[in-house]
N, C-alpha and C. Protein backbone atom coordinates (compact mmCIF):
# COMPACT_ATOMS: atom_id res chain seq x y z
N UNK A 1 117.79 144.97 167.39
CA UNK A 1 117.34 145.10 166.02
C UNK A 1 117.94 144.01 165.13
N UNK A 2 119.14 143.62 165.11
CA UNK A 2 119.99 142.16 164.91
C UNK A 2 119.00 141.12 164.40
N UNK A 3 118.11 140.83 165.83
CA UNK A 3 117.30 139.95 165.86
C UNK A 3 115.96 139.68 164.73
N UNK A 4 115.78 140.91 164.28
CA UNK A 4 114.59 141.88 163.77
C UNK A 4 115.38 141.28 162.28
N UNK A 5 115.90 141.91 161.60
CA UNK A 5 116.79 141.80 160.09
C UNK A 5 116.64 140.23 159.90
N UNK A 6 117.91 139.25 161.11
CA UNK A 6 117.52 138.25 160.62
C UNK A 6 116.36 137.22 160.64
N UNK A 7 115.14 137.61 161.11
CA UNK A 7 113.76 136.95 160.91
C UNK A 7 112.57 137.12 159.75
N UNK A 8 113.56 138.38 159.96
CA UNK A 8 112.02 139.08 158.63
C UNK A 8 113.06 139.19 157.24
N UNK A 9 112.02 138.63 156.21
CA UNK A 9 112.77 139.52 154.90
C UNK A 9 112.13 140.66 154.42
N UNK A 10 113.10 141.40 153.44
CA UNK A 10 112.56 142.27 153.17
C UNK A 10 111.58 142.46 152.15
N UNK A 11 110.50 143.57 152.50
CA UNK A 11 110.26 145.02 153.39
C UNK A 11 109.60 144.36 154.92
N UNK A 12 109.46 143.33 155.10
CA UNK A 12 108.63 142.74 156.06
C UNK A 12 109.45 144.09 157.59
N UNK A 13 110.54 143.55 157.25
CA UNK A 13 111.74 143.77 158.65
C UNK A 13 111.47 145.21 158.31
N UNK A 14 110.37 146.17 157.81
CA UNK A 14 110.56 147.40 158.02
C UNK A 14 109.57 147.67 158.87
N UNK A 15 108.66 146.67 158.78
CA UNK A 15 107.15 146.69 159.95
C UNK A 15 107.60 146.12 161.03
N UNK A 16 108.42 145.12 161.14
CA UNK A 16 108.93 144.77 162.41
C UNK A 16 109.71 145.65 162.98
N UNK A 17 111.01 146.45 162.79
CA UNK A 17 111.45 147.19 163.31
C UNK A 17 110.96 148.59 163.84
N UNK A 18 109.89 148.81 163.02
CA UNK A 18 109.25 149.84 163.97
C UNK A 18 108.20 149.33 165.07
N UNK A 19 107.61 147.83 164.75
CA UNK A 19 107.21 147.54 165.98
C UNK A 19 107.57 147.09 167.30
N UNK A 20 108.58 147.04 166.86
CA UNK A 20 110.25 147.23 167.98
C UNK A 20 110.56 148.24 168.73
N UNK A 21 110.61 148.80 168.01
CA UNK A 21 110.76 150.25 168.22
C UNK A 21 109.62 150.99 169.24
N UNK A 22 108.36 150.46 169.02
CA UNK A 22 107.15 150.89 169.64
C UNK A 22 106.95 149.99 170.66
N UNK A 23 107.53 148.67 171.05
CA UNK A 23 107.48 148.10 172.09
C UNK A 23 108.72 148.62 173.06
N UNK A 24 109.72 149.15 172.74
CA UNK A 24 110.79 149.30 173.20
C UNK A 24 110.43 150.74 174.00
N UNK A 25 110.36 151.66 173.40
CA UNK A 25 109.46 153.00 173.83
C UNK A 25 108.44 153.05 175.53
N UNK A 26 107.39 151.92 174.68
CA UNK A 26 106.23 151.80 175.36
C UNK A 26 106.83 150.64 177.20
N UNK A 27 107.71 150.24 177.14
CA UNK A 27 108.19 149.57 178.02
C UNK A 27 108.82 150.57 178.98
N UNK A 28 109.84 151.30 178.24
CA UNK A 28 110.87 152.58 178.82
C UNK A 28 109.32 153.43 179.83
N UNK A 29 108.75 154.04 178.92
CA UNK A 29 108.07 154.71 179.50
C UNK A 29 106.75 154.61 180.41
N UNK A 30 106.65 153.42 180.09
CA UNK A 30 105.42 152.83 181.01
C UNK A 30 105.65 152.27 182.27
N UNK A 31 107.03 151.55 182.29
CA UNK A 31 107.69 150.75 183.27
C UNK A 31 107.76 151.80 184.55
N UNK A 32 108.35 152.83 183.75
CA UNK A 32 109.34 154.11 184.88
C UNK A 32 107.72 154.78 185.19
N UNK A 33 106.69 155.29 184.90
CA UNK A 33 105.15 155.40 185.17
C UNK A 33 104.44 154.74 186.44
N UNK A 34 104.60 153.46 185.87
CA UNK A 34 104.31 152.73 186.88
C UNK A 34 105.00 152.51 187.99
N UNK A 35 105.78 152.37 187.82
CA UNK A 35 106.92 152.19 189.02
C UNK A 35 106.47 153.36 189.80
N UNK A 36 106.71 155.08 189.47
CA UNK A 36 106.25 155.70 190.15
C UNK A 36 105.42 155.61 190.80
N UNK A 37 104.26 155.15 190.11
CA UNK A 37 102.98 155.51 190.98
C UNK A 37 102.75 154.28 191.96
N UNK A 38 103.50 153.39 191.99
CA UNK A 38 103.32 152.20 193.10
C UNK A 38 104.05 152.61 194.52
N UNK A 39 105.38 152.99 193.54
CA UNK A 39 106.43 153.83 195.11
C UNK A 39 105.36 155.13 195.73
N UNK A 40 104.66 156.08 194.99
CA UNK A 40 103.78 156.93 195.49
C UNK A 40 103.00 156.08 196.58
N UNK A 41 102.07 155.26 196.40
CA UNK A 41 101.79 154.38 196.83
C UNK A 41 102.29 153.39 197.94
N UNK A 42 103.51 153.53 198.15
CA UNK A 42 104.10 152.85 199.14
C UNK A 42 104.05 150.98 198.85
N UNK A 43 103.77 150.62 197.72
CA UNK A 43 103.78 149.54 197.27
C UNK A 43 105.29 148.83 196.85
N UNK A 44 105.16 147.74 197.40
CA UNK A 44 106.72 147.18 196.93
C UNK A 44 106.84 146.75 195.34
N UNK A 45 107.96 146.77 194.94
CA UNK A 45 108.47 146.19 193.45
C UNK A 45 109.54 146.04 193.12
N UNK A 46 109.30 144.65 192.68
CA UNK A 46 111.63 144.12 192.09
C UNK A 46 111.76 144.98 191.53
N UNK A 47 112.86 144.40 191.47
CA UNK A 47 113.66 144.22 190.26
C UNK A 47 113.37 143.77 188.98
N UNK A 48 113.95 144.74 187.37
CA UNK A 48 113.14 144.00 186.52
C UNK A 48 111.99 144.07 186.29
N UNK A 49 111.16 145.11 186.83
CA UNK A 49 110.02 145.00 186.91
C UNK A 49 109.51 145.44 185.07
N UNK A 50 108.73 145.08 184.49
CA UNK A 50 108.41 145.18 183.46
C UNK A 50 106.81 146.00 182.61
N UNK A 51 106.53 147.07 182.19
CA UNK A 51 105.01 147.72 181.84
C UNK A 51 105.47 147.84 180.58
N UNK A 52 104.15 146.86 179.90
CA UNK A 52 104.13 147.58 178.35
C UNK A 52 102.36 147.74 178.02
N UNK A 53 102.41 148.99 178.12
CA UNK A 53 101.45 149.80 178.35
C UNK A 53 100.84 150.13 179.68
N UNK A 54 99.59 150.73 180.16
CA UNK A 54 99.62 151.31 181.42
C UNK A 54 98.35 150.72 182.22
N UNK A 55 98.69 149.92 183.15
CA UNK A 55 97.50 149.10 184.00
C UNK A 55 96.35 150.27 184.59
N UNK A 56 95.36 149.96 184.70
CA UNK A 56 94.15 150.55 185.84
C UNK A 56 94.57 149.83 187.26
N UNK A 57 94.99 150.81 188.12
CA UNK A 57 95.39 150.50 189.66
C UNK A 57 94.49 151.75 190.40
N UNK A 58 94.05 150.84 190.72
CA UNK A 58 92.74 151.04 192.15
C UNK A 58 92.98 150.61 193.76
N UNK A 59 93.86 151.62 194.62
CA UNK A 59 93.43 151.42 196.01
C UNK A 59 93.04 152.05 197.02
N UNK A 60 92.37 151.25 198.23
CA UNK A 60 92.03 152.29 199.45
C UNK A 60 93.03 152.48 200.33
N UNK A 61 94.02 151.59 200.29
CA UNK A 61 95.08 151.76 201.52
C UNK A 61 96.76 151.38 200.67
N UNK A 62 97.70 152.27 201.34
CA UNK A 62 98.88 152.21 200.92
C UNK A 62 99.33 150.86 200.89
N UNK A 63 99.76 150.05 199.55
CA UNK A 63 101.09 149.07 200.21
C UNK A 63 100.20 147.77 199.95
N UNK A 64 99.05 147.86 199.15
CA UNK A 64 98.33 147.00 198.94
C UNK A 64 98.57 145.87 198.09
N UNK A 65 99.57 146.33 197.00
CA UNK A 65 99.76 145.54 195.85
C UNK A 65 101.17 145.47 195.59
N UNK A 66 101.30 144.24 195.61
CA UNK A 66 102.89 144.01 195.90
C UNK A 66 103.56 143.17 195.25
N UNK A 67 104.41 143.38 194.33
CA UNK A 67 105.28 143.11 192.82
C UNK A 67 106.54 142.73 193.21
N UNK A 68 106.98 141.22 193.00
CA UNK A 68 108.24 140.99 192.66
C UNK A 68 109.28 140.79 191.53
N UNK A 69 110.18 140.59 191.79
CA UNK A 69 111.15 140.51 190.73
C UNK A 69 110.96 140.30 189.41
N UNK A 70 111.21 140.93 188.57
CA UNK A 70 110.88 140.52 187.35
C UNK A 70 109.68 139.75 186.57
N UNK A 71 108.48 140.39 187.19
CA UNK A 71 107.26 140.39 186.95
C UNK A 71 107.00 141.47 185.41
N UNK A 72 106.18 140.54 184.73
CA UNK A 72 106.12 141.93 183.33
C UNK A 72 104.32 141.79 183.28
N UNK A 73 103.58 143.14 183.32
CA UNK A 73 102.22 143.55 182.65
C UNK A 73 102.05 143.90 181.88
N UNK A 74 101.41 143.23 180.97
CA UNK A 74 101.26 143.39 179.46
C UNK A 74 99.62 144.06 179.06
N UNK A 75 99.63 145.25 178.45
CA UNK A 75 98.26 146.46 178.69
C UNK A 75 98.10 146.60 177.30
N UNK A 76 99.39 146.87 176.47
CA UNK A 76 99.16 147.12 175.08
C UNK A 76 98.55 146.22 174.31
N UNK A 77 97.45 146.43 173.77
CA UNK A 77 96.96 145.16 172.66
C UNK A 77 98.10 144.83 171.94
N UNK A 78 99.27 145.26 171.34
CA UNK A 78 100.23 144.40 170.57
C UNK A 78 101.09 144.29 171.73
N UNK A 79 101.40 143.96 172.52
CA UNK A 79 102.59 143.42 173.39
C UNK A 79 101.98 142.11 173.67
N UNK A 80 100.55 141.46 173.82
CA UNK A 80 100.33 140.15 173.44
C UNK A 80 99.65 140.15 172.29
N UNK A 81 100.04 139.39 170.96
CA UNK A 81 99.46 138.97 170.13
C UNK A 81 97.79 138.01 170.41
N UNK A 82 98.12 137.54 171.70
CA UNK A 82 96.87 136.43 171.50
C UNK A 82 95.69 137.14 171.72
N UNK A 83 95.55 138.46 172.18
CA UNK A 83 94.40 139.32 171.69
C UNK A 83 94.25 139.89 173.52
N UNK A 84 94.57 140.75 173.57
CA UNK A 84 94.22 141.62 174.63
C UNK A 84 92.75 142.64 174.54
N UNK A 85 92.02 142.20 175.08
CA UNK A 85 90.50 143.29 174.75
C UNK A 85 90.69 144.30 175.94
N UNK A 86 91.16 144.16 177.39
CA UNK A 86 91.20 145.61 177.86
C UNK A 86 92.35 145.82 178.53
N UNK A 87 92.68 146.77 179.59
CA UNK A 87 93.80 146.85 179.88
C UNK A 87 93.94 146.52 181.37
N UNK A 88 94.92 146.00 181.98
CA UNK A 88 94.89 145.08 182.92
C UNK A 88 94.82 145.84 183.94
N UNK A 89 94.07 145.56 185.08
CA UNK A 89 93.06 146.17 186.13
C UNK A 89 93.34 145.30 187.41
N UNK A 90 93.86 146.57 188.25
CA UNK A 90 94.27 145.53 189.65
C UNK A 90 93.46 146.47 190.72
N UNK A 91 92.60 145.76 191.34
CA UNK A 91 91.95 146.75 192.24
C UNK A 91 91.85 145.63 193.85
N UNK A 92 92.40 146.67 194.43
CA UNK A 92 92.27 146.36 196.11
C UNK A 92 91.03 147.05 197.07
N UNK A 93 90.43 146.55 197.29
CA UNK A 93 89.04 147.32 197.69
C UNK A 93 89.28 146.84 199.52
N UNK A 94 88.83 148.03 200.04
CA UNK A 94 89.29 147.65 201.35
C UNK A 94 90.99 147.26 201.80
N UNK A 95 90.85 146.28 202.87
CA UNK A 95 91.80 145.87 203.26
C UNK A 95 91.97 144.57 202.14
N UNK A 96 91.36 144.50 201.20
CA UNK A 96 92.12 143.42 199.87
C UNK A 96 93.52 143.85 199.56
N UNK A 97 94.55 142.76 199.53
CA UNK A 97 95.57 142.92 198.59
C UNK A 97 96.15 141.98 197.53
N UNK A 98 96.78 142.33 196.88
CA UNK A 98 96.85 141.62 195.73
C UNK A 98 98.61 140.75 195.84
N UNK A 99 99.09 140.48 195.52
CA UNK A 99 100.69 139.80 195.44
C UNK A 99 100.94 138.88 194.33
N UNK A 100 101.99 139.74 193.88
CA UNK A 100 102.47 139.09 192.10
C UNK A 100 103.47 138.76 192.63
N UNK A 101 103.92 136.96 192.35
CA UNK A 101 105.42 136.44 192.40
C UNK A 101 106.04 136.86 192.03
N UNK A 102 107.77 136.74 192.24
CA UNK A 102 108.36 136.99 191.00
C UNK A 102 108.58 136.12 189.76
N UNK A 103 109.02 136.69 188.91
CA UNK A 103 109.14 135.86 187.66
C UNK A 103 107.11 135.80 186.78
N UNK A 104 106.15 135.95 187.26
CA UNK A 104 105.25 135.58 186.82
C UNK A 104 104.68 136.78 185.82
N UNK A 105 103.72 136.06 184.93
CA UNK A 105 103.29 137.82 184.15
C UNK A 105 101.99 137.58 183.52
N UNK A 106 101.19 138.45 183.26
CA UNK A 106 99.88 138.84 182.99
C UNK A 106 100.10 139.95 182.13
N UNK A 107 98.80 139.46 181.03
CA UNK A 107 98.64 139.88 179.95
C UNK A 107 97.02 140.48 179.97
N UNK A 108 96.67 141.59 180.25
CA UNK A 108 95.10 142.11 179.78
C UNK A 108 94.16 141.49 180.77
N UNK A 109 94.74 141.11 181.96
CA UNK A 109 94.38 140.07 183.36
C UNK A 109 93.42 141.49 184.43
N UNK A 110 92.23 140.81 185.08
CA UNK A 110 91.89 141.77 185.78
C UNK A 110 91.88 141.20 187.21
N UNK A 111 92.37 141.69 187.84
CA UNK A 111 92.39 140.92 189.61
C UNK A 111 91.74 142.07 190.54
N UNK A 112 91.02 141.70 191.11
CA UNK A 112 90.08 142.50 191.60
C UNK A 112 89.54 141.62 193.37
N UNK A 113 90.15 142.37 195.05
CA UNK A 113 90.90 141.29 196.04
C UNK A 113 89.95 142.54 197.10
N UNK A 114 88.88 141.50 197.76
CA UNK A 114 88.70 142.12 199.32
C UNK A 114 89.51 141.66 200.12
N UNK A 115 90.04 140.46 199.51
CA UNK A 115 90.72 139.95 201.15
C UNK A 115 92.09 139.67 200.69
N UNK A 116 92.34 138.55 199.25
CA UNK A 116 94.04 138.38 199.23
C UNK A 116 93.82 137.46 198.04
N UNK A 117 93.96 138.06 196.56
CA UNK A 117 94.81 137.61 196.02
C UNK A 117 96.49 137.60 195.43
N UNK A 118 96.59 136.17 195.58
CA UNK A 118 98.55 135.96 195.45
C UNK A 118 98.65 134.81 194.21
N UNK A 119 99.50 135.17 193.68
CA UNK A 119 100.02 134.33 192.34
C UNK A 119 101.33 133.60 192.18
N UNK A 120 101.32 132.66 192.83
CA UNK A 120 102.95 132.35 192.91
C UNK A 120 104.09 132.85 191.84
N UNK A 121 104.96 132.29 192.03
CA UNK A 121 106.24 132.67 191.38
C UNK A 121 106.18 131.92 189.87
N UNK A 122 106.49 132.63 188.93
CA UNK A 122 106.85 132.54 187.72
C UNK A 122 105.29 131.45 187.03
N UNK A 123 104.25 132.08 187.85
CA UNK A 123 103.36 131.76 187.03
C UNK A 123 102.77 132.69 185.80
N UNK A 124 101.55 132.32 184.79
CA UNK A 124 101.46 132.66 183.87
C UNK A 124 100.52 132.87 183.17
N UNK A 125 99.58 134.33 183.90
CA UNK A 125 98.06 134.56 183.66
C UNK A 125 97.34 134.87 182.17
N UNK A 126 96.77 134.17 181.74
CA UNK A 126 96.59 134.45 180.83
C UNK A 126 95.93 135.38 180.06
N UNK A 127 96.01 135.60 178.42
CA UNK A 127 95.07 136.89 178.34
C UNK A 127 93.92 136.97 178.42
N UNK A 128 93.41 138.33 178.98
CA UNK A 128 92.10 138.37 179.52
C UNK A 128 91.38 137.80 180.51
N UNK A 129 92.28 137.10 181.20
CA UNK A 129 91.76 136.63 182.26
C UNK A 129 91.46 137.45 183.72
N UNK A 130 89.91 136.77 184.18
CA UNK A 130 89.61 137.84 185.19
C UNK A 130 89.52 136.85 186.64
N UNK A 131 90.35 137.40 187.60
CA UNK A 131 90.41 136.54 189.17
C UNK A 131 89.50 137.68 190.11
N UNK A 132 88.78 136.99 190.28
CA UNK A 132 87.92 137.79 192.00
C UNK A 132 87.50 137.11 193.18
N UNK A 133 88.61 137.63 194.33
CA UNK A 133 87.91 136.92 195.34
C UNK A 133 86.74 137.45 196.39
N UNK A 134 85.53 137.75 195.44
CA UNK A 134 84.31 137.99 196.07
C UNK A 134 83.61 138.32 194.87
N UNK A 135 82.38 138.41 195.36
CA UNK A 135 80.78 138.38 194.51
C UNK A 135 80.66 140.14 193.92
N UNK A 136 81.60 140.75 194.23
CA UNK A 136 81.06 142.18 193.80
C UNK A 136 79.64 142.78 194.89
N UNK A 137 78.53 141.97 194.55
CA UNK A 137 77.41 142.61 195.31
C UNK A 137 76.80 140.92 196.31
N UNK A 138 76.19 141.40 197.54
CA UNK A 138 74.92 141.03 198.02
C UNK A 138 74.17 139.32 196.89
N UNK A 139 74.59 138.12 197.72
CA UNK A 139 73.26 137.68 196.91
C UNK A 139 71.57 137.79 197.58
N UNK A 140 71.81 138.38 198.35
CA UNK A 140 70.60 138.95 198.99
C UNK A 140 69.72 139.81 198.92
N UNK A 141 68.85 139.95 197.92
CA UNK A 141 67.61 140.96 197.51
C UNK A 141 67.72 142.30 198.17
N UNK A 142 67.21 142.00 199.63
CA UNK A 142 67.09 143.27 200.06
C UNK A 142 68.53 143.64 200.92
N UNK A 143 69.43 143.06 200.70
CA UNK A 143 70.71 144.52 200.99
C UNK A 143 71.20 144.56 199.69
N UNK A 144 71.33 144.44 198.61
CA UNK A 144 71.19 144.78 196.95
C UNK A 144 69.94 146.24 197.14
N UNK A 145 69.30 146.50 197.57
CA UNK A 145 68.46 147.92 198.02
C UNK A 145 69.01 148.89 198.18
N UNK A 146 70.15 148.53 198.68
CA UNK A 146 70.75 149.81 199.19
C UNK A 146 72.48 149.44 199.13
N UNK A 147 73.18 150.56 198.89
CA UNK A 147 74.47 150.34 198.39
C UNK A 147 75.10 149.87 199.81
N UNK A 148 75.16 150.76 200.89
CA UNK A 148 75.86 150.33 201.82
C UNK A 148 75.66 148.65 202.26
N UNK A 149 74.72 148.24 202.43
CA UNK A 149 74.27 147.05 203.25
C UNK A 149 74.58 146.27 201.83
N UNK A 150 74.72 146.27 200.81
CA UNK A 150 75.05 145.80 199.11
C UNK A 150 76.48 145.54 200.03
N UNK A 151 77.52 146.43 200.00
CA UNK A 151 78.53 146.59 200.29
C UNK A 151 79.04 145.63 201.64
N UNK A 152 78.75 145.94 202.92
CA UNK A 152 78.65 145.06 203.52
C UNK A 152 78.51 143.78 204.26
N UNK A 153 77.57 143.23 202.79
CA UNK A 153 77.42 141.77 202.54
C UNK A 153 77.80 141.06 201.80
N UNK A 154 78.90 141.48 201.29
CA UNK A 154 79.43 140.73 199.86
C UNK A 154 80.43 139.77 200.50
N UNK A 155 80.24 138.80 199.94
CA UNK A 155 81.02 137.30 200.34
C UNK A 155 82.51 137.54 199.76
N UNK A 156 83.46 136.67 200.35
CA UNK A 156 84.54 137.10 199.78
C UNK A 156 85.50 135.89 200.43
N UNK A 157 86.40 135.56 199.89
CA UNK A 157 87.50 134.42 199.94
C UNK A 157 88.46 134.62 199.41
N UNK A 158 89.90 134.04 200.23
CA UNK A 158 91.44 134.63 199.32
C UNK A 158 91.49 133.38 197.74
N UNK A 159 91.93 134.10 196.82
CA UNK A 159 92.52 133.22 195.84
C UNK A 159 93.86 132.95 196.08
N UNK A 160 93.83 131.52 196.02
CA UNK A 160 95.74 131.60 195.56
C UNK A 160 96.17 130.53 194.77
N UNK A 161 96.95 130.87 193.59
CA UNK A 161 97.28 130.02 192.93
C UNK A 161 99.03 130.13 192.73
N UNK A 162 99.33 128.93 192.61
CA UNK A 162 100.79 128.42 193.53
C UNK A 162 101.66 128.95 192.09
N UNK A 163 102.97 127.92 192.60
CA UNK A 163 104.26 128.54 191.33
C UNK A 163 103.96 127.83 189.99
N UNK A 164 104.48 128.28 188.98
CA UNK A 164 104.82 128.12 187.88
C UNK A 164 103.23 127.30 187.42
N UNK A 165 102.27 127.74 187.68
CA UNK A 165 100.87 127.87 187.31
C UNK A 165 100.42 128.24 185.86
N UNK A 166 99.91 127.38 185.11
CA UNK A 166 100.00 128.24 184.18
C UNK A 166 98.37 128.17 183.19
N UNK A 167 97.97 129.82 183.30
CA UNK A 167 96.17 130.08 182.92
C UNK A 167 96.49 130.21 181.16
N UNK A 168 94.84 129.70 180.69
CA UNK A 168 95.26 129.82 179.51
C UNK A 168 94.36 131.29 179.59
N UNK A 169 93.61 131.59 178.24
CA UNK A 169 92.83 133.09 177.69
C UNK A 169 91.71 132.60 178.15
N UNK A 170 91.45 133.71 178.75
CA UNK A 170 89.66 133.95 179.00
C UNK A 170 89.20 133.26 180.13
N UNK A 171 89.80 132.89 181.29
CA UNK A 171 89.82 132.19 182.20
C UNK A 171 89.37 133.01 183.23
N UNK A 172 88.43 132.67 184.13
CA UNK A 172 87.83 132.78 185.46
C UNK A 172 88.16 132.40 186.49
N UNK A 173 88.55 132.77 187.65
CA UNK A 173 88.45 132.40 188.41
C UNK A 173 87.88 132.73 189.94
N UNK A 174 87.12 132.21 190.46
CA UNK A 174 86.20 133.17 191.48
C UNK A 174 86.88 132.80 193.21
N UNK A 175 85.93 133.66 193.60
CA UNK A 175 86.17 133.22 195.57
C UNK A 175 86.71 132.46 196.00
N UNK A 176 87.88 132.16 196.89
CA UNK A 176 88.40 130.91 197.16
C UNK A 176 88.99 129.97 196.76
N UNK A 177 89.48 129.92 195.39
CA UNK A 177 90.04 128.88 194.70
C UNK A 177 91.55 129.09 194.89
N UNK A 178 91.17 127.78 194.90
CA UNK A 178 93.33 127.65 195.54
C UNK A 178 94.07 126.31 193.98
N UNK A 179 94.68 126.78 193.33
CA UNK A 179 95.49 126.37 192.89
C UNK A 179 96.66 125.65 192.86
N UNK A 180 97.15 124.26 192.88
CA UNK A 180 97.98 124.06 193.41
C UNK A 180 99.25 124.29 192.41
N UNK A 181 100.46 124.15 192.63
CA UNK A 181 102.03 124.75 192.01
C UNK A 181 101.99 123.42 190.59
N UNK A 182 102.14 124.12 189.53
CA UNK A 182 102.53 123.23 188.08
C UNK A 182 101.35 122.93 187.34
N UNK A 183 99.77 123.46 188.27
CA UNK A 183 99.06 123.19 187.64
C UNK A 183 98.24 124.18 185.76
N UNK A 184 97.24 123.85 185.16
CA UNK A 184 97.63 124.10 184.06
C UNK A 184 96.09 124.40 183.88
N UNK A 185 95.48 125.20 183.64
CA UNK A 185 93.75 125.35 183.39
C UNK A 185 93.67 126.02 182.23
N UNK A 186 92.98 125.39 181.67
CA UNK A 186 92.46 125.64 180.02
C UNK A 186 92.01 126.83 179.47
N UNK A 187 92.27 127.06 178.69
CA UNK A 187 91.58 128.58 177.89
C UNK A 187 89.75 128.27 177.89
N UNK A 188 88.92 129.51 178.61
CA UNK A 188 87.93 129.84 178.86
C UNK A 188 86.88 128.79 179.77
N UNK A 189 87.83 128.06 181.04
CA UNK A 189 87.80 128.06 182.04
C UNK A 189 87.05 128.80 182.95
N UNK A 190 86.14 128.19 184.01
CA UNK A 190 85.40 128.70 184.94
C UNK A 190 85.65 127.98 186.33
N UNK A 191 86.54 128.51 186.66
CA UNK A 191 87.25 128.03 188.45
C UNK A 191 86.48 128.72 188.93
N UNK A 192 85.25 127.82 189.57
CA UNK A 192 84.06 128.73 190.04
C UNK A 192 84.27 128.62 191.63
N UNK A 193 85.22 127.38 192.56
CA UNK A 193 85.44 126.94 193.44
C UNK A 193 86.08 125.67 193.98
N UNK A 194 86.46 125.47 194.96
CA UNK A 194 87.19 124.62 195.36
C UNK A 194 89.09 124.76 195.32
N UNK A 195 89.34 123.42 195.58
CA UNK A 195 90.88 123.55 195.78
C UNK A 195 91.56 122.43 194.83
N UNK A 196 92.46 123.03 194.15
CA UNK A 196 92.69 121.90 192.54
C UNK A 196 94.54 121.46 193.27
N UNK A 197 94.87 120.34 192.94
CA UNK A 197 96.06 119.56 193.28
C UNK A 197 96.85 120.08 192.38
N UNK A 198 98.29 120.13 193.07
CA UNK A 198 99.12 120.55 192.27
C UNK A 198 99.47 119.51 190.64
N UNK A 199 100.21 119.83 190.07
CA UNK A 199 100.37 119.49 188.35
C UNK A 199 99.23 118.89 188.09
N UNK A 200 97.66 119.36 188.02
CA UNK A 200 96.47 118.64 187.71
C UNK A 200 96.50 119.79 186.28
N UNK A 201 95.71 119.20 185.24
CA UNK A 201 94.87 120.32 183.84
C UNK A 201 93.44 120.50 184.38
N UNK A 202 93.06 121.11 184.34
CA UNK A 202 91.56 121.95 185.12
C UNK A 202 90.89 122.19 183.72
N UNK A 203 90.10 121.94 183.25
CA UNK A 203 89.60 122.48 182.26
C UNK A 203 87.62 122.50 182.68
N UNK A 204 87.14 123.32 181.37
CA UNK A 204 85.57 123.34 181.62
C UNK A 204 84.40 124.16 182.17
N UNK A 205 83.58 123.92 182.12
CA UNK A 205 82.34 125.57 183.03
C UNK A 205 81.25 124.70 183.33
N UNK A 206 81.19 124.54 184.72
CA UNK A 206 82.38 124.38 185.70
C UNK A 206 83.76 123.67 185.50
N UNK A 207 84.55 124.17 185.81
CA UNK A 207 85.93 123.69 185.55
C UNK A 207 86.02 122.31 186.54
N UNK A 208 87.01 121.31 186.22
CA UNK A 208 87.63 120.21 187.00
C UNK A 208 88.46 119.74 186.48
N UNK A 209 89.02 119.24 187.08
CA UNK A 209 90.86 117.91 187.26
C UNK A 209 89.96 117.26 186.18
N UNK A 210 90.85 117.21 184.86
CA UNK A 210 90.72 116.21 183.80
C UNK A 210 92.00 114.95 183.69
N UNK A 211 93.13 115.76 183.99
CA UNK A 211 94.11 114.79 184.55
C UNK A 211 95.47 115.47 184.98
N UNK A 212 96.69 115.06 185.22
CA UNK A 212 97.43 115.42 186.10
C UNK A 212 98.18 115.14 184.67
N UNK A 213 99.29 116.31 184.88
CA UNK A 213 100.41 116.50 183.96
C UNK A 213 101.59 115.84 184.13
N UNK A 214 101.45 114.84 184.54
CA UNK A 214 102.33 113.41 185.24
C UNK A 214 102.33 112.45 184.10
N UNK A 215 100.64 112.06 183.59
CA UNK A 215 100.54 111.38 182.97
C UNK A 215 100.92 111.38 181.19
């Protein structure tokens, strides 16, 4: 609260401290929530692990989604200011699993894995951003007819994007895209495919290497 007094003047520091107060709360109790229901789950998780507010977790098989060290999910529209529209959604469908580095964190992020998405270490998803490695449905007319054969035909590729990665808001990224470590992709971004070099800026729809963070 220290921190709170000397930033704000007053009455300001009376809206800040209760929104302190309501982040502080919402962390305690969301963290220890979640945590439960992953250990229910048989899912691993650091140390440090961090919830401010409460993710949508979706799986078919134990042990699917797997959290390291000091990873924080950010669900509450005010725990990111830059505008969170829903609440962050991790779904393992099948034998998909998902893997959060440690150190890395997501804000209002939806990851959604038939086969394997992984996020290196102390990278930095941005808000609202949605990763899928597969098509959801069939691009094929007639197994789109019917749910099972819909189901059965859906294309699918691991995502992985390396360490200290860092997504801006509203960013896409689809099937197969591999990320390399330091790289940096622009707010409302469409990583529709391919494999991007490490410390490159990705920007665009379709997204591409505009230049390397070297230069």
């Amino acid at each position: 609260m220290k921190r709170v007094f000397g930033e704000y003047p007053f009455p300001s520091w009376i809206f800040a401290c209760a929104d302190e107060l309501q982040t502080r709360a919402s962390r305690w109790i969301c963290t220890g929530w979640v945590r439960a229901f992953l250990s229910f789950h048989r899912c691993n998780v650091g140390r440090n692990f961090v919830a401010d507010g409460i993710p949508l977790i979706r799986m078919q098989r134990p042990g699917a989604l797997s959290i390291g060290d000091a990873v924080t999910i950010n669900t509450r529209p005010k725990s990111n200011m830059a505008g969170i529209m829903q609440r962050s959604i991790f779904q393992c469908i099948g034998e998909g699993t998902i893997e959060l580095g440690s150190g890395c964190g997501l804000s209002g992020a939806v990851l959604s894995a038939r086969k394997e998405i992984r996020i290196g270490e102390r990278a930095s998803i941005g808000v609202n951003t949605r990763i899928y490695d597969h098509d959801f449905h069939s691009i094929t007319p007639e197994h789109r007819a019917d749910r099972k054969t819909d189901s059965q035909n859906v294309r699918s590729a691991p995502v992985v994007i390396g360490n200290d990665v860092l997504v801006g808001a509203n960013v896409i990224i689809l099937k197969g895209v591999k990320i390399g470590a330091r790289a940096v992709v622009g707010a409302g971004s469409a990583v529709i495919a391919g494999e991007y070099p490490p410390r490159s800026i990705i920007a665009g729809n379709p997204a591409r290497v505009v230049r390397s963070t070297e230069t």
